[in-house]
Every structure is written in structure tokens, then in C-alpha cells.
Protein backbone atom coordinates (compact mmCIF):
# COMPACT_ATOMS: atom_id res chain seq x y z
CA UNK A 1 -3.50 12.57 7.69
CA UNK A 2 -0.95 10.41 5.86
CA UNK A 3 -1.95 6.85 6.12
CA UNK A 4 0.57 3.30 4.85
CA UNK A 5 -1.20 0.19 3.95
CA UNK A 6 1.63 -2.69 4.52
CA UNK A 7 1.81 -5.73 3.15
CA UNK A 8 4.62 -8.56 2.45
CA UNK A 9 5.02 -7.75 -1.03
CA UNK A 10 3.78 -4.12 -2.23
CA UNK A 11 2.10 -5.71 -5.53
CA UNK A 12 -1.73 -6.48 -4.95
CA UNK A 13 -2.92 -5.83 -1.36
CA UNK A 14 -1.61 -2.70 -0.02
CA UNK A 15 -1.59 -1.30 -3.38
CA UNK A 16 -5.28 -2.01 -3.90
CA UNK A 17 -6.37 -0.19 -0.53
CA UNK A 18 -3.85 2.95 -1.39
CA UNK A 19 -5.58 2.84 -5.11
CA UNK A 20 -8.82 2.76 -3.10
CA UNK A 21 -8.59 5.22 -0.04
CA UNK A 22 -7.30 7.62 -2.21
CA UNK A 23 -9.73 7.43 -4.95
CA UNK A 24 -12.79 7.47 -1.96
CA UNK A 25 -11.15 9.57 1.00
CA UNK A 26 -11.74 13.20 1.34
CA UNK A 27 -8.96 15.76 2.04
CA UNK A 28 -6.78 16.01 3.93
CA UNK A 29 -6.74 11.71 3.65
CA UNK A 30 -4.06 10.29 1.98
CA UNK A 31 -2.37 6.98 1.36
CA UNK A 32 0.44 5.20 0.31
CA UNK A 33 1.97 1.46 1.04
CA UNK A 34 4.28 -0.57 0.83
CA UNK A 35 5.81 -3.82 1.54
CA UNK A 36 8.36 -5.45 3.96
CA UNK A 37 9.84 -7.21 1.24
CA UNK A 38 9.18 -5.13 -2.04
CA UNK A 39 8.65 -7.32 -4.96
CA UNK A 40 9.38 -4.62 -7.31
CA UNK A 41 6.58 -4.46 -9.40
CA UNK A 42 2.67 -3.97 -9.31
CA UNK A 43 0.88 -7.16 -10.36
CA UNK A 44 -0.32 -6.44 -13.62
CA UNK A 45 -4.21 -7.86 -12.69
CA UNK A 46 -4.12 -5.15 -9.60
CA UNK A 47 -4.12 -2.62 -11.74
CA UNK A 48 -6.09 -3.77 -14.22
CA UNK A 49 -9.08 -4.21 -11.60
CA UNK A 50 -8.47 -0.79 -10.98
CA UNK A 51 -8.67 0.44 -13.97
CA UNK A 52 -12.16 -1.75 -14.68
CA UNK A 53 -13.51 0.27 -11.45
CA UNK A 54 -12.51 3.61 -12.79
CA UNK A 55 -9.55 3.97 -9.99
CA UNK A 56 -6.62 6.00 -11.10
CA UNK A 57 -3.49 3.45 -11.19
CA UNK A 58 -0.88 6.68 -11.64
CA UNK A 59 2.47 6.29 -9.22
CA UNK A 60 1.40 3.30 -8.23
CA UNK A 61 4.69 0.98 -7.36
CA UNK A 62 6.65 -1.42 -5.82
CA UNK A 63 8.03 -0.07 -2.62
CA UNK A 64 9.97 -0.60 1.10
CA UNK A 65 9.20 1.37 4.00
CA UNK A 66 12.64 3.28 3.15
CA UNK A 67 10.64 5.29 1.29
CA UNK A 68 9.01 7.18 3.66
CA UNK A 69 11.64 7.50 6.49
CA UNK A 70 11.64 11.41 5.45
CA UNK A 71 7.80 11.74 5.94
CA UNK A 72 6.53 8.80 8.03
CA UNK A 73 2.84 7.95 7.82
CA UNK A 74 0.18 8.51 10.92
CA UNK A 75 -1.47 5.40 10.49
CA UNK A 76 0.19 1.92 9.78
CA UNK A 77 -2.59 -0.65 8.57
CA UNK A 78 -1.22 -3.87 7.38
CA UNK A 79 -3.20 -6.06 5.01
CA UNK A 80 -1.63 -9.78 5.18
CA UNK A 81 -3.19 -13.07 4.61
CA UNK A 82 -1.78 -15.15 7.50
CA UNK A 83 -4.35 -18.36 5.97
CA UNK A 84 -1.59 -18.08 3.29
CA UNK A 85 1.53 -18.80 5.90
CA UNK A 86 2.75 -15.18 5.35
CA UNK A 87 3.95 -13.18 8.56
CA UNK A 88 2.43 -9.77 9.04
CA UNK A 89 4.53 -7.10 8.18
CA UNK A 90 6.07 -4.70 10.72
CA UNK A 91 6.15 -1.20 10.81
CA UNK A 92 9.66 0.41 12.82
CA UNK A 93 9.58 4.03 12.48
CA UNK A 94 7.07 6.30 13.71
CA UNK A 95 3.57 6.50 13.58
């Protein structure tokens, strides 16, 4: 079961929950994220938190959904903060 945490910008949010569902769900769980508009890289105090909680940080990046058109995900769960005035991202392929 392939799960995507979404989010606007793939560098805190979603990449804490894919650090985190990974780290605590059992096989066959997995998860990755990303964001609806990328910033490119991984906040440098997200993975520094997980590193403090003993969370492997390994592949963790920056990423659109283009990069899982070739193996969408099963379950889409966005993570946005709308009390911030940010829209929800949107998942279009499969799922």
C-alpha cells in the first residue's frame, strides 16, 4: 500500500508525515509526498527534527506529483494549513 502525503510546498509538512509513516508503519506501508508547487528543497529544521527523534532523513526531497505518474500512490492525504491562506493541494491522477 503506497501512500502520498501532499502539501503546497514538499519542504516541512508532507515530508515530516512520509519521514514518519515510514519510520512507524509496518510492511507492506509505504510513503512518499510531495508538493503542488515543489519548492525544491527540504527545510533544513524538518530534517533536523527528524534526526533529534531518531527518524531516518535518507531520500528525503523536494518533489511534484510528476514523480510518481509511473507508480501512482493508493492513498492521497494532503496536509495544508488553510489558517495560513494556502489552498489545499490537488491530487489528478489515480488513486
Amino acid at each position: 500500500m503506497r501512500v502520498l502525503f501532499m502539501c503546497t510546498a514538499n519542504s516541512c509538512r508532507s515530508i515530516l508525515s512520509e519521514a514518519m509513516f515510514n519510520h512507524l508503519a509496518p510492511q507492506p506501508f509505504a510513503a512518499v509526498s510531495s508538493g503542488s508547487f515543489p519548492k525544491g528543497q527540504v527545510l533544513p529544521r524538518s530534517l533536523s527534527t527528524l534526526q533529534h527523534a531518531g527518524i531516518s532523513t535518507d531520500g528525503l526531497s523536494s518533489k511534484g506529483n510528476e514523480a510518481f505518474e509511473d507508480c501512482p500512490p493508493d492513498i492521497v492525504i494532503t496536509v495544508c494549513d488553510k489558517a495560513a491562506g494556502e489552498a489545499c493541494p490537488v491530487y489528478f491522477g489515480p488513486a
